[in-house]
Protein backbone atom coordinates (compact mmCIF):
# COMPACT_ATOMS: atom_id res chain seq x y z
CA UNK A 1 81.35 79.96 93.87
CA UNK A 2 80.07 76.70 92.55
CA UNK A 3 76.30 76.08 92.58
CA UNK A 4 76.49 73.28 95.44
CA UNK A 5 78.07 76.06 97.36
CA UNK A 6 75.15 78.58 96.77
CA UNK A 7 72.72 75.65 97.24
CA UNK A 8 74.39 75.40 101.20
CA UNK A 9 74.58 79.33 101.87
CA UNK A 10 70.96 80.09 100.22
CA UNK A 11 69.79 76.90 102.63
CA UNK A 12 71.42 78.63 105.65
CA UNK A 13 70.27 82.19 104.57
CA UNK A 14 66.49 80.27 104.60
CA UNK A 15 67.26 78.68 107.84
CA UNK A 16 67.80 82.43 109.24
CA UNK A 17 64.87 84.12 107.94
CA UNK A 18 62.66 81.58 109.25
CA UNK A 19 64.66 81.00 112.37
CA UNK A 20 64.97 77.42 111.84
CA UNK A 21 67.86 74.96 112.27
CA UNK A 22 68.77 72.30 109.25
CA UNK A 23 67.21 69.61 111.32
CA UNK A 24 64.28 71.11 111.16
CA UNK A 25 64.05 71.64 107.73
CA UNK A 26 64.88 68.30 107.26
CA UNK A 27 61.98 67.09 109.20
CA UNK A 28 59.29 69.47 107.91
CA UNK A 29 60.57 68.74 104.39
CA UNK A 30 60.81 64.70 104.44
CA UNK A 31 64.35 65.05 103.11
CA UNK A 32 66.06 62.60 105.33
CA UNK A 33 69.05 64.03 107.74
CA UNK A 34 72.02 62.13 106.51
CA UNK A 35 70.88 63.71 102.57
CA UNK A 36 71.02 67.29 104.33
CA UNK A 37 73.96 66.66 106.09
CA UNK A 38 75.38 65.45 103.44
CA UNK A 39 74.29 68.62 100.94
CA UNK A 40 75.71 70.87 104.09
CA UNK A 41 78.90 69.63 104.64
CA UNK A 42 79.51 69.11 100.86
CA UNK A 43 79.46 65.04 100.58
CA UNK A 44 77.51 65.88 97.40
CA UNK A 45 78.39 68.50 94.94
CA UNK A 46 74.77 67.63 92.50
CA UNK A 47 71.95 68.32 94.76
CA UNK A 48 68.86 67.15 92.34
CA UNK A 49 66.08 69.44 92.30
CA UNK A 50 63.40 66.85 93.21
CA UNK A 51 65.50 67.38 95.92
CA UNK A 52 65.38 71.00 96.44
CA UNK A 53 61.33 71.48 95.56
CA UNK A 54 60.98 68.63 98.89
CA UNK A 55 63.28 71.58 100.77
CA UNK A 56 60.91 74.45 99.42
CA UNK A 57 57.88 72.69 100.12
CA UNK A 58 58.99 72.37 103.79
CA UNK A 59 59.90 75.89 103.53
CA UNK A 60 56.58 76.94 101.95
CA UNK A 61 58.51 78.49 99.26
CA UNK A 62 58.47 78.08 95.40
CA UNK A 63 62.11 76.72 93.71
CA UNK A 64 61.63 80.37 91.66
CA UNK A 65 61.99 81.69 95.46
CA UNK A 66 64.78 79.66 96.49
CA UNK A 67 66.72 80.70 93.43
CA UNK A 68 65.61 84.17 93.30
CA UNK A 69 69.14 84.93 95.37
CA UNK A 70 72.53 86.98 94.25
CA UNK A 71 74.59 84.05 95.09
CA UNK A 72 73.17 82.31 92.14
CA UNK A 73 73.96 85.62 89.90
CA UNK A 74 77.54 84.73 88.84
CA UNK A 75 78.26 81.21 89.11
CA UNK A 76 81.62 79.54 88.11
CA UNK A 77 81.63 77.76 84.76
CA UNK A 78 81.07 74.12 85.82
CA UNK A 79 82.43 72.50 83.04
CA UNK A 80 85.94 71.64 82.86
């Protein structure tokens, strides 16, 4: 799994602990739509963490939380 792959599922696995949709966590978070949509459906594989805190903060959760997930355990080597 690459990391912009664990990114998605870890946003999805958030979106179903807090029953919330992606929309809404784009709304809450100030991350525009097309930026989530386009983190979702893989338009971008290098999701910036400025990025990612915007997500947590909508979340009210730390970027040590959103991390703190076994899909980020064992990560394919992304250099090639």
């Amino acid at each position: 799994m690459t990391i912009a792959q664990a990114v998605v599922q870890r946003l999805y696995e958030l979106c179903n602990e807090q029953n919330m949709t992606i929309n809404k966590i784009s709304n809450i978070s100030g991350v525009t739509q097309s930026t989530v949509s386009d983190i979702v459906n893989g338009a971008t594989s290098n999701t910036g963490i400025a990025t990612i805190k915007k997500l947590c903060d909508g979340l009210d959760i730390s970027v040590r939380d959103f991390f703190n997930s076994e899909l980020f355990d064992h990560l394919e080597q992304e250099l090639k």
